[in-house]
PDB file of N, CA and C in Angstrom:
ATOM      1  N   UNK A   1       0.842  -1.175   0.000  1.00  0.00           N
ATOM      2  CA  UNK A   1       0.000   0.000   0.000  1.00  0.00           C
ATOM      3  C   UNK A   1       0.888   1.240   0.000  1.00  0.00           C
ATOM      4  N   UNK A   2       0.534   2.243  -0.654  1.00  0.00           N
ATOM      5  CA  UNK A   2       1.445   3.768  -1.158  1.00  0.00           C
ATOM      6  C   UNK A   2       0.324   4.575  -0.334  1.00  0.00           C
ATOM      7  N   UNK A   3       0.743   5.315   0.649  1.00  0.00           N
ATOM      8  CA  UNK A   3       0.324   6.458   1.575  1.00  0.00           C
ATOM      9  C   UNK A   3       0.705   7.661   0.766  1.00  0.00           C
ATOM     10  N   UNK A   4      -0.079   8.306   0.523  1.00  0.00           N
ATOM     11  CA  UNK A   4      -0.014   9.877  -0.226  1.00  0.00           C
ATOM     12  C   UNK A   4      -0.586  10.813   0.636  1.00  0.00           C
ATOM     13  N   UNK A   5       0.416  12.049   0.783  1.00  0.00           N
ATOM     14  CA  UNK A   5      -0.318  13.108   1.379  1.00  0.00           C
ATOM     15  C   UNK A   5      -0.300  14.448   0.558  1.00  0.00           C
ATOM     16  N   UNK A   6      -0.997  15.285  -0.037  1.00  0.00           N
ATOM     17  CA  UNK A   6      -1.065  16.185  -0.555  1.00  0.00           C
ATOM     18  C   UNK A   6      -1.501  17.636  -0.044  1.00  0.00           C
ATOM     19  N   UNK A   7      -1.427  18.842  -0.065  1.00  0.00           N
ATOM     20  CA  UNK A   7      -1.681  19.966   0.303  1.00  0.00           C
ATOM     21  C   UNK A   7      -2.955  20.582  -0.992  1.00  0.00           C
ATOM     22  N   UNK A   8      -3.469  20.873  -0.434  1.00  0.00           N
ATOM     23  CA  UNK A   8      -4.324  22.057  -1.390  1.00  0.00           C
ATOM     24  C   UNK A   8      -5.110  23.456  -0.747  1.00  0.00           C
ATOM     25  N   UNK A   9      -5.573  24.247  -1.676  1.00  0.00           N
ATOM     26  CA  UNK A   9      -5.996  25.758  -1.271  1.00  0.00           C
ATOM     27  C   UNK A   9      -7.647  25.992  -1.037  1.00  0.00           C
ATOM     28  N   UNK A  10      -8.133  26.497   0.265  1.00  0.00           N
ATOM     29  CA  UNK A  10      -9.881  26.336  -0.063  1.00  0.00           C
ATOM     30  C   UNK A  10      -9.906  27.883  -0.131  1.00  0.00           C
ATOM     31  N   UNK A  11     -10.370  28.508  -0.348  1.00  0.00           N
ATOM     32  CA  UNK A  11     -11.199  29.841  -0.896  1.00  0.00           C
ATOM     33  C   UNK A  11     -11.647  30.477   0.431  1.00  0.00           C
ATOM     34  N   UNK A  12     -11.098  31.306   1.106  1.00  0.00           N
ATOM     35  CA  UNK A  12     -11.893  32.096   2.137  1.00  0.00           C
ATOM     36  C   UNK A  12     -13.549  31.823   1.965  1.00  0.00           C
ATOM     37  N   UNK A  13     -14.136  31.593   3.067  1.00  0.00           N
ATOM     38  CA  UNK A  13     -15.361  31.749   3.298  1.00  0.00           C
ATOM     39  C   UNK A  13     -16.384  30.853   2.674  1.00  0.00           C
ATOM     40  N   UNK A  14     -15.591  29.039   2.197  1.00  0.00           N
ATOM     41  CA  UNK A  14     -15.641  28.020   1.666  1.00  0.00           C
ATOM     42  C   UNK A  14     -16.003  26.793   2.155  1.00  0.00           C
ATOM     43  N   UNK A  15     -15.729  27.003   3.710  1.00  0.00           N
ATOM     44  CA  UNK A  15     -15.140  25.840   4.708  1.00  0.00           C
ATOM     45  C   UNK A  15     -16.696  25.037   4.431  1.00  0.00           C
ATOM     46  N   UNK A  16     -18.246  25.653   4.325  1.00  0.00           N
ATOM     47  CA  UNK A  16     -18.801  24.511   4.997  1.00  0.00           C
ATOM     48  C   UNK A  16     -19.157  24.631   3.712  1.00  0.00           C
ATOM     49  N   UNK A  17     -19.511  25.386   2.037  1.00  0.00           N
ATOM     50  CA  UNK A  17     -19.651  24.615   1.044  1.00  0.00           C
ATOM     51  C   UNK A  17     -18.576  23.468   0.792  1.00  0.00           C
ATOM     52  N   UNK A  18     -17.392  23.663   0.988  1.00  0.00           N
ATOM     53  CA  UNK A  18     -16.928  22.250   0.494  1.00  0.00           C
ATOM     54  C   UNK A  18     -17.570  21.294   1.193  1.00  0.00           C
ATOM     55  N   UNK A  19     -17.102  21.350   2.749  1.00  0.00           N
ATOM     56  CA  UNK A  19     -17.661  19.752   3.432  1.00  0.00           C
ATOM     57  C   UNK A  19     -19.075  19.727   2.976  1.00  0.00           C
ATOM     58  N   UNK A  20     -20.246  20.469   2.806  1.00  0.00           N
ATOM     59  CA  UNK A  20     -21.102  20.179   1.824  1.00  0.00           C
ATOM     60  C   UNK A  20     -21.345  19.502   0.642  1.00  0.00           C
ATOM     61  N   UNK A  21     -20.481  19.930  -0.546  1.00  0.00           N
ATOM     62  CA  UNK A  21     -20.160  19.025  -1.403  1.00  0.00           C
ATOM     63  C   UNK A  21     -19.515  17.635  -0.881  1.00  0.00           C
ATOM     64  N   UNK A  22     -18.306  17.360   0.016  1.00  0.00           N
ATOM     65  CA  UNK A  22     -18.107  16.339  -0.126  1.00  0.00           C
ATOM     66  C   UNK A  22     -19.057  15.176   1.068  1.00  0.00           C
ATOM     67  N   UNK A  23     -20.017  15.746   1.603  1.00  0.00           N
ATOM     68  CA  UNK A  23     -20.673  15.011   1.615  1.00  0.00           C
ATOM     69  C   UNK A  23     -21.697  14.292   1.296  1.00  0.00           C
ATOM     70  N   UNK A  24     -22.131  15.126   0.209  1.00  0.00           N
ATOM     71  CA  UNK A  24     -22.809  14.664  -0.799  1.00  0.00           C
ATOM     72  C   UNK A  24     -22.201  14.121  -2.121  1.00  0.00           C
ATOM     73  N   UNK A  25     -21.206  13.678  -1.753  1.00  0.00           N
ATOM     74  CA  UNK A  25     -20.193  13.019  -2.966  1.00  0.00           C
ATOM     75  C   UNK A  25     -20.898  12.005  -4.107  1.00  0.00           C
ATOM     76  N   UNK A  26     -20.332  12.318  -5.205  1.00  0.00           N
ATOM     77  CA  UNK A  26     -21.813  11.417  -6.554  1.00  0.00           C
ATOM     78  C   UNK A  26     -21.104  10.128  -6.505  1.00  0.00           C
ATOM     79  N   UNK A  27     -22.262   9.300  -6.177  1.00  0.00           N
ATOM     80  CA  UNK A  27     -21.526   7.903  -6.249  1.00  0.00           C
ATOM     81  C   UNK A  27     -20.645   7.018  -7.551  1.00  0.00           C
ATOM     82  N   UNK A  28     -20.947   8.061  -8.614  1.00  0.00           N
ATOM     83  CA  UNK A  28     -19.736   7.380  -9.895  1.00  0.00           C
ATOM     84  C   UNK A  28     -18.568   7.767  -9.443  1.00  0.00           C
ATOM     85  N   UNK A  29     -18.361   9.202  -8.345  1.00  0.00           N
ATOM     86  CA  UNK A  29     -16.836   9.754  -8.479  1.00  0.00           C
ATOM     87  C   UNK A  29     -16.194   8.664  -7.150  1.00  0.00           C
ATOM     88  N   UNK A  30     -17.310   8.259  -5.972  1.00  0.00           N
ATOM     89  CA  UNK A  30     -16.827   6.907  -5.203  1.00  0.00           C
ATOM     90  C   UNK A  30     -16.172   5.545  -5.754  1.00  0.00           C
ATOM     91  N   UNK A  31     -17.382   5.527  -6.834  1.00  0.00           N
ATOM     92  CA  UNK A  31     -16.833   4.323  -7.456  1.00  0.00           C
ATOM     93  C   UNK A  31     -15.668   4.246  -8.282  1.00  0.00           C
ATOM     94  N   UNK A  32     -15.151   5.517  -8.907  1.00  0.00           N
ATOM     95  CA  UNK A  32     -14.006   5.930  -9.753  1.00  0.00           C
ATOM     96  C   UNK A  32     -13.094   5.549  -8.906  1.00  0.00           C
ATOM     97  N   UNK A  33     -13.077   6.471  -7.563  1.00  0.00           N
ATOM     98  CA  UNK A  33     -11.689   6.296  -6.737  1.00  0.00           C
ATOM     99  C   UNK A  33     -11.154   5.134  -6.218  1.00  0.00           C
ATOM    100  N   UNK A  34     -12.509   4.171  -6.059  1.00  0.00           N
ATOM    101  CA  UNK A  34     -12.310   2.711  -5.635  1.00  0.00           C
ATOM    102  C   UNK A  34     -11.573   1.858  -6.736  1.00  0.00           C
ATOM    103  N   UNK A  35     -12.004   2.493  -7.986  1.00  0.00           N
ATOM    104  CA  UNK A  35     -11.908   1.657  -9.389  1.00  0.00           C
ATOM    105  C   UNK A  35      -9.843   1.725  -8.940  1.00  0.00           C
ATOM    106  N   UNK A  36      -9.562   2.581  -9.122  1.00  0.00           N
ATOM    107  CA  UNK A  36      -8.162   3.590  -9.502  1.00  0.00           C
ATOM    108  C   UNK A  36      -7.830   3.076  -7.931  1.00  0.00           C
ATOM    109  N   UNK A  37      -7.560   2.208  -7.562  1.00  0.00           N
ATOM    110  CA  UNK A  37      -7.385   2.091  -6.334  1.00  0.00           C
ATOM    111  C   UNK A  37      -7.034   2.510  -4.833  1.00  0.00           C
ATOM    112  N   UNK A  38      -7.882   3.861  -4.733  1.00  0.00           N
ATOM    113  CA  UNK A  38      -7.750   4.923  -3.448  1.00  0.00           C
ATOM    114  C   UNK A  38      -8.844   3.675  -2.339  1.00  0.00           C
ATOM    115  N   UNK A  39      -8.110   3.992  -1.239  1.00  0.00           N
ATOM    116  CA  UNK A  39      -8.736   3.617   0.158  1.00  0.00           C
ATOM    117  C   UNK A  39      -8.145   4.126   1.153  1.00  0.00           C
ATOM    118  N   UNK A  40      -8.933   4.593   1.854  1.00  0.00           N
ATOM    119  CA  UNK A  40      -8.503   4.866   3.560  1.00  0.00           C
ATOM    120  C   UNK A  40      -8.351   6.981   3.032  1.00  0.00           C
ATOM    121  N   UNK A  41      -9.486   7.108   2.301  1.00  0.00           N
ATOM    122  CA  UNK A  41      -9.129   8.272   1.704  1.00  0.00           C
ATOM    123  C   UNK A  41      -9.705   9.494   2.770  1.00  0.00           C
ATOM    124  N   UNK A  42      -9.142  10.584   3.605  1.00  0.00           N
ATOM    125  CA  UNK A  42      -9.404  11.667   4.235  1.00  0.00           C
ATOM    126  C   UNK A  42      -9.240  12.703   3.458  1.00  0.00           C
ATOM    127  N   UNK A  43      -9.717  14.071   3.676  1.00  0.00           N
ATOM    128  CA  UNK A  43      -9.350  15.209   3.719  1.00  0.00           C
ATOM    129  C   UNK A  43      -9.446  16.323   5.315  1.00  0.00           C
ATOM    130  N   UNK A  44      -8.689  16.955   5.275  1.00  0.00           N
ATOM    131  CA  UNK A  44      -8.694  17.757   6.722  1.00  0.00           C
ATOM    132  C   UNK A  44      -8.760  18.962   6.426  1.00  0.00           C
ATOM    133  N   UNK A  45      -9.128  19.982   7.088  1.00  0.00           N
ATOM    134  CA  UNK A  45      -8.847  21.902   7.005  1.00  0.00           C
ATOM    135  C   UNK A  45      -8.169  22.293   8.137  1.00  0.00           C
ATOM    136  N   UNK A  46      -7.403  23.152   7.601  1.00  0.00           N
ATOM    137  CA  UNK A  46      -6.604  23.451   9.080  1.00  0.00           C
ATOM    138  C   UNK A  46      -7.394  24.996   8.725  1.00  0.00           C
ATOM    139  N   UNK A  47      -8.011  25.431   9.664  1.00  0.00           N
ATOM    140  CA  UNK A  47      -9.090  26.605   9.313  1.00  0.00           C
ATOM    141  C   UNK A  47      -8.385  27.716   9.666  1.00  0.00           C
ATOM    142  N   UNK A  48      -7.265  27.689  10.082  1.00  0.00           N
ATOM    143  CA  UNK A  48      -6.190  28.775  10.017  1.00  0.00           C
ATOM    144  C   UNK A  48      -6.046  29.539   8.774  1.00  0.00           C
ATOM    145  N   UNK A  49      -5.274  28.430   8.162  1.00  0.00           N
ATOM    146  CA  UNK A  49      -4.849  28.982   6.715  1.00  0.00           C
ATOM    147  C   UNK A  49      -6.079  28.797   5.506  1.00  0.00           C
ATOM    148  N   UNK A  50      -6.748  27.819   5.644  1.00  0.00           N
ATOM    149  CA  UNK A  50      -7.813  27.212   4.769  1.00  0.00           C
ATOM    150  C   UNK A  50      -7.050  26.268   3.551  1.00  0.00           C
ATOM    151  N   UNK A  51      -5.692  25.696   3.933  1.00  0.00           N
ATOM    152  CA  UNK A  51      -5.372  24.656   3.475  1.00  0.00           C
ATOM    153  C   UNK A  51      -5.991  23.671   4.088  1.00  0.00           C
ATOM    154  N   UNK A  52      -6.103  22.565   2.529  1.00  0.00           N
ATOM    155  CA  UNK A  52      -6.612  21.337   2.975  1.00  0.00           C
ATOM    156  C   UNK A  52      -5.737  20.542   2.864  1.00  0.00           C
ATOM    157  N   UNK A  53      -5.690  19.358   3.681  1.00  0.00           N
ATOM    158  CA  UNK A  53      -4.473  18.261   3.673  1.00  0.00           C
ATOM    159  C   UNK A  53      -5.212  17.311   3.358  1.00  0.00           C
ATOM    160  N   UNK A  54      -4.916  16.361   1.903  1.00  0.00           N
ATOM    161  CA  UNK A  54      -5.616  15.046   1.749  1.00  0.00           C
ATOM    162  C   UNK A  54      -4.743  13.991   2.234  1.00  0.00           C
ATOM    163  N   UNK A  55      -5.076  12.658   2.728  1.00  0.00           N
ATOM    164  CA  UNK A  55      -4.764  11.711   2.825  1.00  0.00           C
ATOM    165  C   UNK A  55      -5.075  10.592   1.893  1.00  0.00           C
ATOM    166  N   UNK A  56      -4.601   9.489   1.252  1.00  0.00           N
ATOM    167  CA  UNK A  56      -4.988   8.414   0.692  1.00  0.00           C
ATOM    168  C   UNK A  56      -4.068   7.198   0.525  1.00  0.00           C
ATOM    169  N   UNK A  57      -4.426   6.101   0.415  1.00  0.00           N
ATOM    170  CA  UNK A  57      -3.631   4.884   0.581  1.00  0.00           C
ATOM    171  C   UNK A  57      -4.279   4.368  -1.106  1.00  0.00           C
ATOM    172  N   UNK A  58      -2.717   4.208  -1.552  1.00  0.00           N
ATOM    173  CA  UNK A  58      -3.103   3.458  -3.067  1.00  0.00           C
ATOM    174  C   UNK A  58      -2.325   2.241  -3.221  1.00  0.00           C
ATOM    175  N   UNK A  59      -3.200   1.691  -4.244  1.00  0.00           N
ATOM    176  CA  UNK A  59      -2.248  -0.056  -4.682  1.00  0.00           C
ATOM    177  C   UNK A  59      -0.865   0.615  -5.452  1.00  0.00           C
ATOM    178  N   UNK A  60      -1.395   1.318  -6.280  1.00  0.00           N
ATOM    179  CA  UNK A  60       0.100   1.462  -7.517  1.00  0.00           C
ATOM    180  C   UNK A  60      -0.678   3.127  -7.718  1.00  0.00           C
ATOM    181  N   UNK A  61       0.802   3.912  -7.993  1.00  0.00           N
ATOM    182  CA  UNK A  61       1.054   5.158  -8.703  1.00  0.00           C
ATOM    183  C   UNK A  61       0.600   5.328  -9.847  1.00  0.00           C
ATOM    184  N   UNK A  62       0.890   4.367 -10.610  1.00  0.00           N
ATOM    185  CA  UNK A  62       0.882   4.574 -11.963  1.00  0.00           C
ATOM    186  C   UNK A  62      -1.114   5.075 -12.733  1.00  0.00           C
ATOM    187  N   UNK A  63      -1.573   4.386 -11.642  1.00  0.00           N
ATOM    188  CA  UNK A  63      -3.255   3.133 -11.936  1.00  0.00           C
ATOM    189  C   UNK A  63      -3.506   4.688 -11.398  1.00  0.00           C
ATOM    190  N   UNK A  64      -3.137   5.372  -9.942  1.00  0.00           N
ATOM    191  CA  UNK A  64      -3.681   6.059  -9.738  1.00  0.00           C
ATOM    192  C   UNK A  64      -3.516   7.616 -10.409  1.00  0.00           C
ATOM    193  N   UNK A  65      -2.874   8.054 -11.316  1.00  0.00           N
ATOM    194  CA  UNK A  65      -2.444   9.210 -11.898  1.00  0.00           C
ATOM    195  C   UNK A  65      -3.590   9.156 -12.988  1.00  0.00           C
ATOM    196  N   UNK A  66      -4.159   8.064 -13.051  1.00  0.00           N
ATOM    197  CA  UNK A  66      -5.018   7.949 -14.462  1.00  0.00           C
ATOM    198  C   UNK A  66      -6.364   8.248 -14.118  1.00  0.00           C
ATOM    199  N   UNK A  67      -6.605   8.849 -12.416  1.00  0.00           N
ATOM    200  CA  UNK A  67      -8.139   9.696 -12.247  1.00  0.00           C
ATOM    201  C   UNK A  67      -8.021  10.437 -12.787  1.00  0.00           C
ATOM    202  N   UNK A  68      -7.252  11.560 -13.333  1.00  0.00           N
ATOM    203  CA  UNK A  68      -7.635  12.689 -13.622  1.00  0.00           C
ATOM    204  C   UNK A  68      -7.762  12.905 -15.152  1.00  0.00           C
ATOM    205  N   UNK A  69      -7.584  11.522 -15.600  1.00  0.00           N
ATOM    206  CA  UNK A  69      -8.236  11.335 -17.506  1.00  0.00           C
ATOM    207  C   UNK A  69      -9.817  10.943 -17.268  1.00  0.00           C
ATOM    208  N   UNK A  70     -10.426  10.437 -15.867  1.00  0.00           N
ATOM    209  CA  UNK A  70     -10.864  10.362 -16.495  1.00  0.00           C
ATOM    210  C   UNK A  70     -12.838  11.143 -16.417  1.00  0.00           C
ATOM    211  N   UNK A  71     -13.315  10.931 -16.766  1.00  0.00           N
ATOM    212  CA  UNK A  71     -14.645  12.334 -17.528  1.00  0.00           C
ATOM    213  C   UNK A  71     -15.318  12.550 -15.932  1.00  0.00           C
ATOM    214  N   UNK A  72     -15.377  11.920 -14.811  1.00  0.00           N
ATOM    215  CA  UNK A  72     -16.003  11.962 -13.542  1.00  0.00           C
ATOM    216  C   UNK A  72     -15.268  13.026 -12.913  1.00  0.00           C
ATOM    217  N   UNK A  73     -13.875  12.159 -12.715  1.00  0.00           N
ATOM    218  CA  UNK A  73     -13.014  13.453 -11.928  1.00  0.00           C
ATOM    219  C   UNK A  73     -12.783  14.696 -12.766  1.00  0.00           C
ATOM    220  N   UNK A  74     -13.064  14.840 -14.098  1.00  0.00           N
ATOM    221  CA  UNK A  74     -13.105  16.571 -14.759  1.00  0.00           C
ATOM    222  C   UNK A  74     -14.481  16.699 -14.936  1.00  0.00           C
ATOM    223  N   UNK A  75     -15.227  16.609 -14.805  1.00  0.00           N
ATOM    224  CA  UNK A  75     -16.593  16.838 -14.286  1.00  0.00           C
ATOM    225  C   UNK A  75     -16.590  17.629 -12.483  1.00  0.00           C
ATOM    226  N   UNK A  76     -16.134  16.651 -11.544  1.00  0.00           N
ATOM    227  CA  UNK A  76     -15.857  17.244 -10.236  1.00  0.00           C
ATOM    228  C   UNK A  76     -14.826  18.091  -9.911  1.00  0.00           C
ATOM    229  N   UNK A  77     -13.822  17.841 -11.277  1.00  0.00           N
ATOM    230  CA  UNK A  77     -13.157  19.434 -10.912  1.00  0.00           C
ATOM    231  C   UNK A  77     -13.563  20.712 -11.117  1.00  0.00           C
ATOM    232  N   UNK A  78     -14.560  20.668 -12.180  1.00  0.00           N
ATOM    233  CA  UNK A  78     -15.433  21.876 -12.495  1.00  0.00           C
ATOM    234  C   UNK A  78     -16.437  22.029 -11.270  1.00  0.00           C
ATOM    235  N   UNK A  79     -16.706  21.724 -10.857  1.00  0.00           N
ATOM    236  CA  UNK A  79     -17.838  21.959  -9.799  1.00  0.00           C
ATOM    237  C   UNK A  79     -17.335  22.251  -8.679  1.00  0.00           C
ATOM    238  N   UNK A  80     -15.960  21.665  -8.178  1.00  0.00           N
ATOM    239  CA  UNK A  80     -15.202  22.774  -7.042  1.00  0.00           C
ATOM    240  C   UNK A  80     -14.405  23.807  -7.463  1.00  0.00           C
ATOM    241  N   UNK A  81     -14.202  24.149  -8.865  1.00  0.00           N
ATOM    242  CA  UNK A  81     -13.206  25.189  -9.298  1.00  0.00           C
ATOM    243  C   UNK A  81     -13.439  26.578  -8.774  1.00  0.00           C
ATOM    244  N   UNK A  82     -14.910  26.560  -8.433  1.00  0.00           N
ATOM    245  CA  UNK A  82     -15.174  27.769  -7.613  1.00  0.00           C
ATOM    246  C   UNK A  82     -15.286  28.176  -6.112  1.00  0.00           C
ATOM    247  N   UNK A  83     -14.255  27.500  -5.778  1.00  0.00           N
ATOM    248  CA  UNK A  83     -14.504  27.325  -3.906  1.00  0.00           C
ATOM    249  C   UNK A  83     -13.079  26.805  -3.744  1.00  0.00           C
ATOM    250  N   UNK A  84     -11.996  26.716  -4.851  1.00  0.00           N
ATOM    251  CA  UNK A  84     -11.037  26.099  -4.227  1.00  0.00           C
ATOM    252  C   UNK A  84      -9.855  26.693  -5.463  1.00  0.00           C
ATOM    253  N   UNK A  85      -8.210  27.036  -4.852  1.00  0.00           N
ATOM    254  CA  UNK A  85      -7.021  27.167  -6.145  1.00  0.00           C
ATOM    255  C   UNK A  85      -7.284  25.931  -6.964  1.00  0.00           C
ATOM    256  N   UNK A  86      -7.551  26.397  -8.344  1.00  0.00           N
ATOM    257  CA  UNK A  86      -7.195  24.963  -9.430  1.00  0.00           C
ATOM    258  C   UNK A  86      -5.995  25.850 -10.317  1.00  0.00           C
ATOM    259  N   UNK A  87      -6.035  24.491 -11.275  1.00  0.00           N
ATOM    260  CA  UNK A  87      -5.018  24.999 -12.525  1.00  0.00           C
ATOM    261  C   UNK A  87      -5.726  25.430 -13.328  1.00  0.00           C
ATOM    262  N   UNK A  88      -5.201  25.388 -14.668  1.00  0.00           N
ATOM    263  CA  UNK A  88      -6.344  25.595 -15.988  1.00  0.00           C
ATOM    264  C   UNK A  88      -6.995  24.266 -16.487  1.00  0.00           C
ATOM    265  N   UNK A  89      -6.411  23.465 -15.743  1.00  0.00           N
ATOM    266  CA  UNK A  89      -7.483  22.435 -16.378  1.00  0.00           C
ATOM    267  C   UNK A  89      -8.328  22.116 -15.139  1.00  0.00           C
ATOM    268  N   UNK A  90      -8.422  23.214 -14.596  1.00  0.00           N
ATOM    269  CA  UNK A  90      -9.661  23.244 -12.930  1.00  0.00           C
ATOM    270  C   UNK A  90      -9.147  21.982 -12.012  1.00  0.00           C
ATOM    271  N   UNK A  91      -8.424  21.192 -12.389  1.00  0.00           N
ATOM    272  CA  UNK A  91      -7.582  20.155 -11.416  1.00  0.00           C
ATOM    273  C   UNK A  91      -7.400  21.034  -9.841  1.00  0.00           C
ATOM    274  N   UNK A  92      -7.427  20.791  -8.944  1.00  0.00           N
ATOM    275  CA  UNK A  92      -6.498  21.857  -7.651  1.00  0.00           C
ATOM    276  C   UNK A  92      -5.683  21.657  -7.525  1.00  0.00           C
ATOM    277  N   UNK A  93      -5.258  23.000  -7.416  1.00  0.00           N
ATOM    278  CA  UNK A  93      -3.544  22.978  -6.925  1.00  0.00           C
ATOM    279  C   UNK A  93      -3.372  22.485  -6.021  1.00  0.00           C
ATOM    280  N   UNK A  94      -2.216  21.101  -6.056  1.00  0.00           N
ATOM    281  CA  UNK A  94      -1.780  20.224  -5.098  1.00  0.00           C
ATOM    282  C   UNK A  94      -0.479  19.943  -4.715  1.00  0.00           C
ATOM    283  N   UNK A  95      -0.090  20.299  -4.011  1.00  0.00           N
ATOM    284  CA  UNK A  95       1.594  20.175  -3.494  1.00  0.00           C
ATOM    285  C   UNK A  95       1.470  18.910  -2.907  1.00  0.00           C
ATOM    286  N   UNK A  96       1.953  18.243  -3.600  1.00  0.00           N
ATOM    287  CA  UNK A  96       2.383  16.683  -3.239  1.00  0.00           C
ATOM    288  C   UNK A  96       3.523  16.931  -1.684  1.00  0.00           C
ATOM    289  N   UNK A  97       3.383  16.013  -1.065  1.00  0.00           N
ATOM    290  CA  UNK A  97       4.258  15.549   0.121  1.00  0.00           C
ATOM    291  C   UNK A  97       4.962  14.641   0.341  1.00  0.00           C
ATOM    292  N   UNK A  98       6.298  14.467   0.853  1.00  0.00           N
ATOM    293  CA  UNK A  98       6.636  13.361   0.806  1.00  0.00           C
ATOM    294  C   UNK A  98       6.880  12.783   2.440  1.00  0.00           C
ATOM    295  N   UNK A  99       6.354  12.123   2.166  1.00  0.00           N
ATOM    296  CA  UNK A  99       6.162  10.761   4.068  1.00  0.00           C
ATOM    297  C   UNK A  99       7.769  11.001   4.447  1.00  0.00           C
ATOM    298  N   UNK A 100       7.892  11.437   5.513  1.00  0.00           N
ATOM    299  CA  UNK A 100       8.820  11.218   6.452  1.00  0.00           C
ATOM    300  C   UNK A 100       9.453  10.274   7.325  1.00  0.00           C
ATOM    301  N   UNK A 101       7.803  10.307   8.258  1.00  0.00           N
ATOM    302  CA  UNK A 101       7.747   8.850   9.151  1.00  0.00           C
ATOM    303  C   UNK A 101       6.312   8.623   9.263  1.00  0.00           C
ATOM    304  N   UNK A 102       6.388   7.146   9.231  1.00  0.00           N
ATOM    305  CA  UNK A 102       5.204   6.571   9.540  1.00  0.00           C
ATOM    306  C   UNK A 102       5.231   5.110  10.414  1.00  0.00           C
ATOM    307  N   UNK A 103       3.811   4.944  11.460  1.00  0.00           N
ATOM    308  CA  UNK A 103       4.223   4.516  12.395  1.00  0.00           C
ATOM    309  C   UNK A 103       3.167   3.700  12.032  1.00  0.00           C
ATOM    310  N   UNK A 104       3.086   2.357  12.524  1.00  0.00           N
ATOM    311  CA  UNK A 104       1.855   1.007  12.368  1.00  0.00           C
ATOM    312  C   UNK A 104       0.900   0.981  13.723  1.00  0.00           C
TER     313      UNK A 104
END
């Protein structure tokens, strides 16, 4: 299992439309992430800054780089592009992390 942690940006004055949206998450974009093999998947706000920190546990890198081809996850990037930093292809800006330590 591959532990990923990523950084991203929420939009001043965002905090409870996002957790809104993601709790109403569309069950094709569940089933996508399951497909692409994400589990044990979090997100957090540190309501300080209004960075979000994702968490996720994947089988393989490779399997998982291929959500963002495909039409669900650019569908759901358009629909948070307005509540959160994206790129131009409305993806969010994500500063990848790299694991330090991790404990069992």
């Amino acid at each position: 299992m591959i532990r990923k942690g990523t950084v991203m940006k929420l939009f001043n004055g965002f905090e409870k439309e996002y957790e809104l949206r993601h709790s109403k998450i569309w069950p094709e974009m569940v089933q996508m992430l399951h497909k692409y093999g994400a589990k044990n998947y979090s997100i957090f706000l540190d309501k300080e800054s209004n960075n979000l920190f994702a968490y996720v546990e994947i089988e393989n890198e490779e399997r998982w780089n291929k959500t963002g081809e495909t039409e669900i996850c650019k569908k759901w990037w358009e629909y948070m592009k307005d509540i959160m930093e994206t790129n131009k292809d409305n993806s969010p800006v994500s500063i990848e992390l790299r694991e330090v330590f991790h404990l069992d």
